[in-house]
Protein backbone atom coordinates (compact mmCIF):
# COMPACT_ATOMS: atom_id res chain seq x y z
CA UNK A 1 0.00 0.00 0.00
CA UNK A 2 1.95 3.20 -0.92
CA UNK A 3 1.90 6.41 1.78
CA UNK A 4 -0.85 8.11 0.07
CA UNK A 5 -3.54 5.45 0.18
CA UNK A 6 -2.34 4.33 3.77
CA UNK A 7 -3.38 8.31 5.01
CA UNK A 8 -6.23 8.07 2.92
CA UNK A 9 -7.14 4.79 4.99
CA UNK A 10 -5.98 6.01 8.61
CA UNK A 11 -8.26 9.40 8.02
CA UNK A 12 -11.23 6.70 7.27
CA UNK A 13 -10.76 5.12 10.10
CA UNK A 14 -9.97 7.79 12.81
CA UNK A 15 -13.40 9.61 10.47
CA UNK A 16 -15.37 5.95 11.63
CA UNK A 17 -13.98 6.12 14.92
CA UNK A 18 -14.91 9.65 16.02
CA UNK A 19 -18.20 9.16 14.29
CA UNK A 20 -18.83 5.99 16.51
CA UNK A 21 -18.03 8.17 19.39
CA UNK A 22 -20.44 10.44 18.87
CA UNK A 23 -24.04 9.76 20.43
CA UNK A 24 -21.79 7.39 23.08
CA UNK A 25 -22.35 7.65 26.68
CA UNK A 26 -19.72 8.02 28.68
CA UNK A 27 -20.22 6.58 32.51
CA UNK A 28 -18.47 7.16 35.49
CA UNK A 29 -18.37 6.61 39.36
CA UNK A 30 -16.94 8.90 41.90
CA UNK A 31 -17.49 9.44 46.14
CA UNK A 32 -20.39 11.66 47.05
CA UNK A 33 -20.17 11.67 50.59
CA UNK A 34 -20.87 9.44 53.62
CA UNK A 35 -24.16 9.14 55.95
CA UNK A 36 -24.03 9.92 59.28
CA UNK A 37 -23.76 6.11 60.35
CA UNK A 38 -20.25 6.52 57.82
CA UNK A 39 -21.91 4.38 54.96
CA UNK A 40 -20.13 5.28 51.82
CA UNK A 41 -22.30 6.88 49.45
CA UNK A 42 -21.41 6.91 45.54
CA UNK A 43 -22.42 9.23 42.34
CA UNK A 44 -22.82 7.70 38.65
CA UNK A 45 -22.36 10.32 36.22
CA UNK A 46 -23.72 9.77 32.70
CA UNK A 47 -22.79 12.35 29.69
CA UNK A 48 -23.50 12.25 25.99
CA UNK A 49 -22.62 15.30 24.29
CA UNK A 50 -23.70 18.39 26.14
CA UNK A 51 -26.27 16.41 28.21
CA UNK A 52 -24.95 15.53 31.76
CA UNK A 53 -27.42 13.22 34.47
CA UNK A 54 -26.32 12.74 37.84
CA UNK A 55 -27.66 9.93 39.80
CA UNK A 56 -26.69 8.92 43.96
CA UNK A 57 -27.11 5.81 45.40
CA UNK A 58 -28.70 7.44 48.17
CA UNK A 59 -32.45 7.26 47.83
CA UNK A 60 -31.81 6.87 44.33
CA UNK A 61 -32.14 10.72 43.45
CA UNK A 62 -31.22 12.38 40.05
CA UNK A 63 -29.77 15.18 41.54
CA UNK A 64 -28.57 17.06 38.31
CA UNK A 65 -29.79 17.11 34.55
CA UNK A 66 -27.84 19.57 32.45
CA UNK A 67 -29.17 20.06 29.00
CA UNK A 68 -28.26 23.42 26.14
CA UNK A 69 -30.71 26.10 25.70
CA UNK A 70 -30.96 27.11 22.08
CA UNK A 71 -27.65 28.48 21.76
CA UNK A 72 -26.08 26.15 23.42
CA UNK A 73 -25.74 26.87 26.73
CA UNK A 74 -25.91 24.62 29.20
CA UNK A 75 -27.72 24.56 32.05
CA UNK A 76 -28.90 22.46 35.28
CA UNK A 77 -32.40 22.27 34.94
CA UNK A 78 -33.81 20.13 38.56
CA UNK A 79 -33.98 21.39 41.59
CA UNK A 80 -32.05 20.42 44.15
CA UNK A 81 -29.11 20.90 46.68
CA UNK A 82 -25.24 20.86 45.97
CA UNK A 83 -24.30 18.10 48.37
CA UNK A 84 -25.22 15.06 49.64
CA UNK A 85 -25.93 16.75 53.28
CA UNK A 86 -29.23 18.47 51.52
CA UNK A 87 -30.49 15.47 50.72
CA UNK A 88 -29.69 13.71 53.63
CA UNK A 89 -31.39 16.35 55.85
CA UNK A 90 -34.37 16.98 53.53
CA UNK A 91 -35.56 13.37 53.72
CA UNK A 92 -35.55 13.84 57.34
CA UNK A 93 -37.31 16.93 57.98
CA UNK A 94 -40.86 16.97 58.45
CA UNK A 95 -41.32 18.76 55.01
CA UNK A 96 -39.51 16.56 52.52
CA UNK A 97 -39.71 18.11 49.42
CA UNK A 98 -38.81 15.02 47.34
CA UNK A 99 -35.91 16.94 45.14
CA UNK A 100 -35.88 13.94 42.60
CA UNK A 101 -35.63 10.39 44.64
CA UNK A 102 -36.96 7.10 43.53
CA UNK A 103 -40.23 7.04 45.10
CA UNK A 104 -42.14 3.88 46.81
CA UNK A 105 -43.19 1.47 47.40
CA UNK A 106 -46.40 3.35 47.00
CA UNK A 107 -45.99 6.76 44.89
CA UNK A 108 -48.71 9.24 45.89
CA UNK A 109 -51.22 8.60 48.86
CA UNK A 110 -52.84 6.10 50.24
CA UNK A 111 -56.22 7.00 52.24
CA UNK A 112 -55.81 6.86 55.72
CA UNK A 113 -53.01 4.95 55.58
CA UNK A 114 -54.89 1.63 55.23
CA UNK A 115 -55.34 -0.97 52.59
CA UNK A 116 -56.94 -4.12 52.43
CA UNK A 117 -54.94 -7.15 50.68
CA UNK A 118 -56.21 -11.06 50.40
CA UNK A 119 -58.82 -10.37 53.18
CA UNK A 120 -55.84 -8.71 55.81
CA UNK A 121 -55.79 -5.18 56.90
CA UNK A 122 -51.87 -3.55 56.61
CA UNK A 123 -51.59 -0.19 58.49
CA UNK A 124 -48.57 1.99 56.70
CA UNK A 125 -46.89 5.15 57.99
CA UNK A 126 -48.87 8.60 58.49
CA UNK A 127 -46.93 10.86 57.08
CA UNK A 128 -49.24 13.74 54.96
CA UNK A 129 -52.18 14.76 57.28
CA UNK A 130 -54.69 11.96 57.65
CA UNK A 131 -53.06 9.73 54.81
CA UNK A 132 -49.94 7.57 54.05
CA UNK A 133 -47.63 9.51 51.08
CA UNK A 134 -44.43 8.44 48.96
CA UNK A 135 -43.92 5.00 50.33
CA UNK A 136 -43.70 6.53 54.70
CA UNK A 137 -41.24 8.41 56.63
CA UNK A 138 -38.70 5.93 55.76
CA UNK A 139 -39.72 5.19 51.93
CA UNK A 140 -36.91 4.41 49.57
CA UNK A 141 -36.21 8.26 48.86
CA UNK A 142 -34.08 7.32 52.22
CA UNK A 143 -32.50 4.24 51.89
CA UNK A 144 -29.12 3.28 50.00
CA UNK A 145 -29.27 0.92 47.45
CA UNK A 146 -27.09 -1.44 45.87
CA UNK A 147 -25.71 0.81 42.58
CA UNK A 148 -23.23 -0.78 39.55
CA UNK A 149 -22.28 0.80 36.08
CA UNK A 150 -24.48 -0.22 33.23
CA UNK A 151 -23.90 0.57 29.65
CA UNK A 152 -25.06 3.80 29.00
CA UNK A 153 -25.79 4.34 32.91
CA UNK A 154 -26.45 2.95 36.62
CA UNK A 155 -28.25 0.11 37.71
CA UNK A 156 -29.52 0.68 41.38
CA UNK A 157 -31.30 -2.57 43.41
CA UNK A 158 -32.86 -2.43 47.05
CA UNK A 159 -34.12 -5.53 48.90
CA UNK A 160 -37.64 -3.79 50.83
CA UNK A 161 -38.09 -7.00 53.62
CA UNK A 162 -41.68 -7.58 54.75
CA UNK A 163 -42.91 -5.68 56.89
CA UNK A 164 -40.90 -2.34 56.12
CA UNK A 165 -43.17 0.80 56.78
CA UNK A 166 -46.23 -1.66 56.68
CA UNK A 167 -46.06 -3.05 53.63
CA UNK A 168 -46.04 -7.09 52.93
CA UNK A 169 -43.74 -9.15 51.09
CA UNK A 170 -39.35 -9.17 49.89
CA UNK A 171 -39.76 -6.91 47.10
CA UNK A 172 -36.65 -6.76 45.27
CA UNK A 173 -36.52 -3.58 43.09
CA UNK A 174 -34.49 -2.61 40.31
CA UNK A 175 -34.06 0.91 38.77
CA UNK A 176 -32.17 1.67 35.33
CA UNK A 177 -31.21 5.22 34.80
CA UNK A 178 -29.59 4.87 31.07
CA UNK A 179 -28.66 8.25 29.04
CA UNK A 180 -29.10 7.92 25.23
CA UNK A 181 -30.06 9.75 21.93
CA UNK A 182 -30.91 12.79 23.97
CA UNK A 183 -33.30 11.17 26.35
CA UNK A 184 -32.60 10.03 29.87
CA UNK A 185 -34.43 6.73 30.48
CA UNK A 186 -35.61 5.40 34.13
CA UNK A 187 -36.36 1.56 33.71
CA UNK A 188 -38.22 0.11 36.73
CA UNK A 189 -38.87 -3.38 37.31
CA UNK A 190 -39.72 -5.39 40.76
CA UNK A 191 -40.65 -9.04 42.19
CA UNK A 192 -41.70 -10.22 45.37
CA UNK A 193 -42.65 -13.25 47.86
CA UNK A 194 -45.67 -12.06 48.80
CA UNK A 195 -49.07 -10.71 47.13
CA UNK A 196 -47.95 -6.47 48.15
CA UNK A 197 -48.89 -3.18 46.05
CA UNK A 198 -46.02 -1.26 44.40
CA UNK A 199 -46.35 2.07 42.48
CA UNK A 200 -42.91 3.70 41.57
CA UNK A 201 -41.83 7.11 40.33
CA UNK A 202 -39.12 9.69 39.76
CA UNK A 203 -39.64 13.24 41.87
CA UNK A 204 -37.59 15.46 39.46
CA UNK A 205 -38.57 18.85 39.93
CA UNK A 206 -37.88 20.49 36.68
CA UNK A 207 -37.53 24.37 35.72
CA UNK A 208 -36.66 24.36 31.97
CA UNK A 209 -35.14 28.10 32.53
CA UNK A 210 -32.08 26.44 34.69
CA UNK A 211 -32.13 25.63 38.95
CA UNK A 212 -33.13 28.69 40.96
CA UNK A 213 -34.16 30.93 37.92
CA UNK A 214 -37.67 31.87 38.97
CA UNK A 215 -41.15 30.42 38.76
CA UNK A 216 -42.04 27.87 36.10
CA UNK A 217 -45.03 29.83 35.16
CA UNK A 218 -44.48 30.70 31.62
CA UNK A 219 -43.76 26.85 30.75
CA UNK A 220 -45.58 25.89 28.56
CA UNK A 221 -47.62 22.57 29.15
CA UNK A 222 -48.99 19.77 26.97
CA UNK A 223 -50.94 16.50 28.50
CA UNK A 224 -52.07 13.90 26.40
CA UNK A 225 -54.98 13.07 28.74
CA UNK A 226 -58.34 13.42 28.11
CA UNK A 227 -59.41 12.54 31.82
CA UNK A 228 -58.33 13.31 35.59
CA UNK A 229 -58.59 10.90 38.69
CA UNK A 230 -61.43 13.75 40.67
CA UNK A 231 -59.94 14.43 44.34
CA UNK A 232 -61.54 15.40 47.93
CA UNK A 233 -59.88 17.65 50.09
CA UNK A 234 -57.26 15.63 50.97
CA UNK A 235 -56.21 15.12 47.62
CA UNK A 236 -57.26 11.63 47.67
CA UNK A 237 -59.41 10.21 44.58
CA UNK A 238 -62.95 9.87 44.61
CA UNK A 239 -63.00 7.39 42.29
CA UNK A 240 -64.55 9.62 39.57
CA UNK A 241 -62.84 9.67 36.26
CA UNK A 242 -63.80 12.98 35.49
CA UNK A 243 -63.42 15.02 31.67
CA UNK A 244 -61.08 17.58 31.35
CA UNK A 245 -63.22 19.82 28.84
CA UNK A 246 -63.80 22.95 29.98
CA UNK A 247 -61.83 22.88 33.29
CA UNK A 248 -58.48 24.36 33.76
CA UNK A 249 -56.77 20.66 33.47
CA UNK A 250 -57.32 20.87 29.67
CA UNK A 251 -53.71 20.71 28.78
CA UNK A 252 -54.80 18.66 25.49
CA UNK A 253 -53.27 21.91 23.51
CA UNK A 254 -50.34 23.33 24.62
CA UNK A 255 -50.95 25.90 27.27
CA UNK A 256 -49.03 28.79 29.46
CA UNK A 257 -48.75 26.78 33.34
CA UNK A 258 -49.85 30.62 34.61
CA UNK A 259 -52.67 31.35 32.55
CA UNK A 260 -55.56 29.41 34.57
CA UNK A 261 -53.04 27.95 37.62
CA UNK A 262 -54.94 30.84 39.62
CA UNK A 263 -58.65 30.11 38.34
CA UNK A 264 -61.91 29.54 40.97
CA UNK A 265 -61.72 25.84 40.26
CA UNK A 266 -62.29 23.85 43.36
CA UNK A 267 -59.54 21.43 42.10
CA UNK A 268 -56.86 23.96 42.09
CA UNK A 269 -58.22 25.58 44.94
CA UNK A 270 -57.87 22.57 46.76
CA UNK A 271 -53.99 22.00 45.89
CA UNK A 272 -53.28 25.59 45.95
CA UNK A 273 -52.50 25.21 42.19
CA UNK A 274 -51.94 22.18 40.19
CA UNK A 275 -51.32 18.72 41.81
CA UNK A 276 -53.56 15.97 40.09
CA UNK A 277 -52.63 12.59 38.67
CA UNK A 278 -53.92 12.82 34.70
CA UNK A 279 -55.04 9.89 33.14
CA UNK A 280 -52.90 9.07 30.17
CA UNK A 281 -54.60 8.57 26.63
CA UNK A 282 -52.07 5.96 25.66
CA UNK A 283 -53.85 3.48 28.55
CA UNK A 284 -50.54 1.92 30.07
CA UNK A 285 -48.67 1.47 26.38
CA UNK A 286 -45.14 3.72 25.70
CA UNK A 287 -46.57 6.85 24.05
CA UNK A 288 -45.59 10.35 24.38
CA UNK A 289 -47.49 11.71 27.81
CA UNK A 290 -46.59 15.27 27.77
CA UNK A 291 -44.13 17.56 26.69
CA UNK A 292 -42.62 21.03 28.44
CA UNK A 293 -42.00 23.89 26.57
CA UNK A 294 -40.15 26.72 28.01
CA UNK A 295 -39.77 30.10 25.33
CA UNK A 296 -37.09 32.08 26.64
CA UNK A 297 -34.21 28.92 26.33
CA UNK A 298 -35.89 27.31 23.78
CA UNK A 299 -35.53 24.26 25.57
CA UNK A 300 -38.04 21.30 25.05
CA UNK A 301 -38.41 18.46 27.53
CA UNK A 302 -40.61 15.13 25.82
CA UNK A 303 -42.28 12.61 28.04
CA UNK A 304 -43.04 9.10 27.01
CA UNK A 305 -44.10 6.22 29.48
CA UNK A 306 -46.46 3.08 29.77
CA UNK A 307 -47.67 3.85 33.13
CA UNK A 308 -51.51 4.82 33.37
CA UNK A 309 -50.96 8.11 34.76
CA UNK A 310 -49.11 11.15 35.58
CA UNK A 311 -49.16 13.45 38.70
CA UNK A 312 -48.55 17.26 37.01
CA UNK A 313 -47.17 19.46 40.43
CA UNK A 314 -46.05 22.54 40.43
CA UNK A 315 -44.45 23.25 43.66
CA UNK A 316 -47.30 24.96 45.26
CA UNK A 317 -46.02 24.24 48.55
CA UNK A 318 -42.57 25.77 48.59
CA UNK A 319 -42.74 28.44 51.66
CA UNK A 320 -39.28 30.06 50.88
CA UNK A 321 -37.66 27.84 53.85
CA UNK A 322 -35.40 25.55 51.82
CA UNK A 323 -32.10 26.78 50.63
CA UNK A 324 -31.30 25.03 47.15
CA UNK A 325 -28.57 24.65 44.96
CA UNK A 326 -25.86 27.71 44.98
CA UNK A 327 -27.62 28.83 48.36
CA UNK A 328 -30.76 30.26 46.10
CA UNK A 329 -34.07 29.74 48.29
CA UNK A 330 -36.71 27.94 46.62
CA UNK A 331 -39.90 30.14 46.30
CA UNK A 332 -43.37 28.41 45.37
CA UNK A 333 -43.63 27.22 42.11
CA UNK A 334 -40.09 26.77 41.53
CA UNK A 335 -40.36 23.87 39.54
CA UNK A 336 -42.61 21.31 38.11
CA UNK A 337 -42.89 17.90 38.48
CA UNK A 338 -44.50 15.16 35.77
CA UNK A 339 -44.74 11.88 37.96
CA UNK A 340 -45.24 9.16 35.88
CA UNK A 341 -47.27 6.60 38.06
CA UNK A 342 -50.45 4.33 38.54
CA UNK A 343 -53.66 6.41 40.54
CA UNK A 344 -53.05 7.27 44.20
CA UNK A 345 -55.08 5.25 46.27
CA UNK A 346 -55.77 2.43 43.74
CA UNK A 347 -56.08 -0.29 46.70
CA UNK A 348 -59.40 1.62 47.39
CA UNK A 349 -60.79 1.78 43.70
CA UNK A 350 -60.43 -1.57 42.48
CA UNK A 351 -61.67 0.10 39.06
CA UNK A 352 -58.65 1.84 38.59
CA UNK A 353 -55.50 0.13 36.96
CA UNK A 354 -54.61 -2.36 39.64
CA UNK A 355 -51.02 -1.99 41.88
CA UNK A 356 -51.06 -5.34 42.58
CA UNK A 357 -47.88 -7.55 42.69
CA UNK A 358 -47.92 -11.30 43.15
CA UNK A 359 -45.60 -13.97 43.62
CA UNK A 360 -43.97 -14.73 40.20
CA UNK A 361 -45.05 -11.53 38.59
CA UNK A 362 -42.59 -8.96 37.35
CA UNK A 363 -43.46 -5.52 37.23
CA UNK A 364 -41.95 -3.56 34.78
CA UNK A 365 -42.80 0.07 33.35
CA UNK A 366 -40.32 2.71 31.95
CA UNK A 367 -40.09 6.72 31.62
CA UNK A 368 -37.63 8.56 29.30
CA UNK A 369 -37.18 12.11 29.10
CA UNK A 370 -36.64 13.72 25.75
CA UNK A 371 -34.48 16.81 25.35
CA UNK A 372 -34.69 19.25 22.04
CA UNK A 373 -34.70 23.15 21.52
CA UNK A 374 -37.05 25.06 19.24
């Protein structure tokens, strides 16, 4: 082969190589801190391109997501804190906040704290006025779990034993976060001993403008649900499945968050603003859910899921007490959340998708979030 053709070659091939490289996500571990019982406590960082996820072992919280605005620039978009201290002490304090955790085993509330399974009554953890919320005081937003590097990402496992904030059965839980094609992807999947109820979620609280940069009010919003799980006054399901035509939840078109947030609808009276689980038009099958639109950085967030549902929050009750990321206090309505999940309280509406898990089942559901500009 004479010189000429042999640079010709090597430029192919370094042309192939870099080419592969793109659109590859690069993984890494590194220490995040310790607990205050001196357990060891680890941070997976994924990055393709300019897009950067951050995931702890500790309660299994995404604690950074930074994606470019339409020029480019990159910024963290969740809420959160800058060390692992903030999380530590949030999760303890009587108003956890829930700055992106895994969230079980039960995702939302449970009436009164109560369910009946197989004829037995299980009593669970008060912890949100008269009703069980986010898996109990000790729910697995506060527990370590088990975390190894993955292509493209983490894999994090927890063993919940029977009995653990009330709720039967060994569940053994595993949660994928996996960073590809511009979309961070959280893969959940659990089996258990025992007939239990599981519903699992990511708490991201988003603000498409960057951490700490206001209220999320001029996001735009759209929800591909046609319906709404009705709620009393403790935010609890009625059981109604109730239409979203001609109520402020009509989010069928893409609309301003601020534009109705404020309207005489006992809903949103109720929840001080919006904080109701959706239900999805794609009925449990992967379809886009909603997508987040925010003008001023151009940046678009996609969501696509097969779980039933989705719990749209918007941070109505941040009281300007909890000091965020870069010391900036979080005001209400700092963020947004989009928790994909089954209803809350399904155990007492046994027409709503069931949250049962039995012996030899595997539950299994997924959520990716898709980044773009425009």
């Amino acid at each position: 082969m004479n010189t000429g053709l042999r640079m010709m070659v090597s430029a192919w091939l370094l042309l192939v190589c870099a080419s592969a490289a793109e659109g590859m996500t690069n993984v890494k571990k590194q220490v995040y801190g310790k607990t205050a019982d001196g357990t060891a406590i680890d941070l997976y960082i994924l990055s393709e391109g300019p897009i950067e996820a951050r995931v702890t072992n500790y309660g299994g919280y995404l604690v950074s997501l930074k994606v470019p605005d339409r020029n480019g620039k990159v910024e963290d978009i969740l809420l959160g804190f800058d060390d692992l201290d903030g999380y530590v002490n949030n999760t303890t304090h009587k108003g956890t906040a829930y700055f992106g955790p895994i969230v079980g085993r039960y995702a939302n509330r449970i009436a009164k704290g109560t369910f009946t399974l197989d004829g037995k009554q299980y009593k669970l953890a008060i912890n949100n006025g008269p009703n069980a919320l986010h898996g109990g005081i000790r729910g697995f937003h506060s527990v370590v779990w088990n975390g190894k590097l993955i292509p493209d990402g983490v894999e994090l496992t927890y063993l919940s034993k029977d009995g653990e904030e009330g709720y039967p059965g060994n569940l053994s839980v595993t949660v994928r976060y996996t960073l590809s094609k511009s979309g961070l992807s959280i893969d959940y999947s659990a089996t258990t001993d025992k007939d239990t109820i599981l519903n699992l979620t990511n708490h991201a609280y988003f603000n498409l403008k960057g951490s700490g940069k206001g209220d999320i009010l001029d996001h735009s919003v759209t929800l591909h649900a046609s319906r709404f799980t009705y709620a009393d006054a403790n935010l609890v399901p009625t059981g109604e499945l109730r239409s979203v035509e001609g109520t402020p939840l009509d989010f069928r078109k893409s609309t301003r968050i601020g534009d109705r947030i404020d309207s005489d609808y006992d809903q949103l009276k109720i929840a001080g603003g919006y904080d109701q689980n959706w239900v999805l038009d794609g009925g449990g099958k992967m379809a886009e859910a909603a997508e987040v639109y925010e003008p001023t950085s151009g940046r678009v967030m996609r969501l696509s899921t097969d779980q039933p549902g989705v719990q749209f929050y918007t941070g109505n009750f941040f009281d300007g007490t909890i000091k965020g990321k870069g010391g900036v206090v979080y005001q209400r309505r700092a963020g947004l959340c989009l928790e994909t999940q089954h209803f809350p309280d399904s155990p007492h509406h046994p027409e709503f998708p069931t949250t049962e898990l039995k012996p030899g089942q595997r539950f299994h559901r997924v959520t990716v979030f898709s980044f773009s500009t425009r």
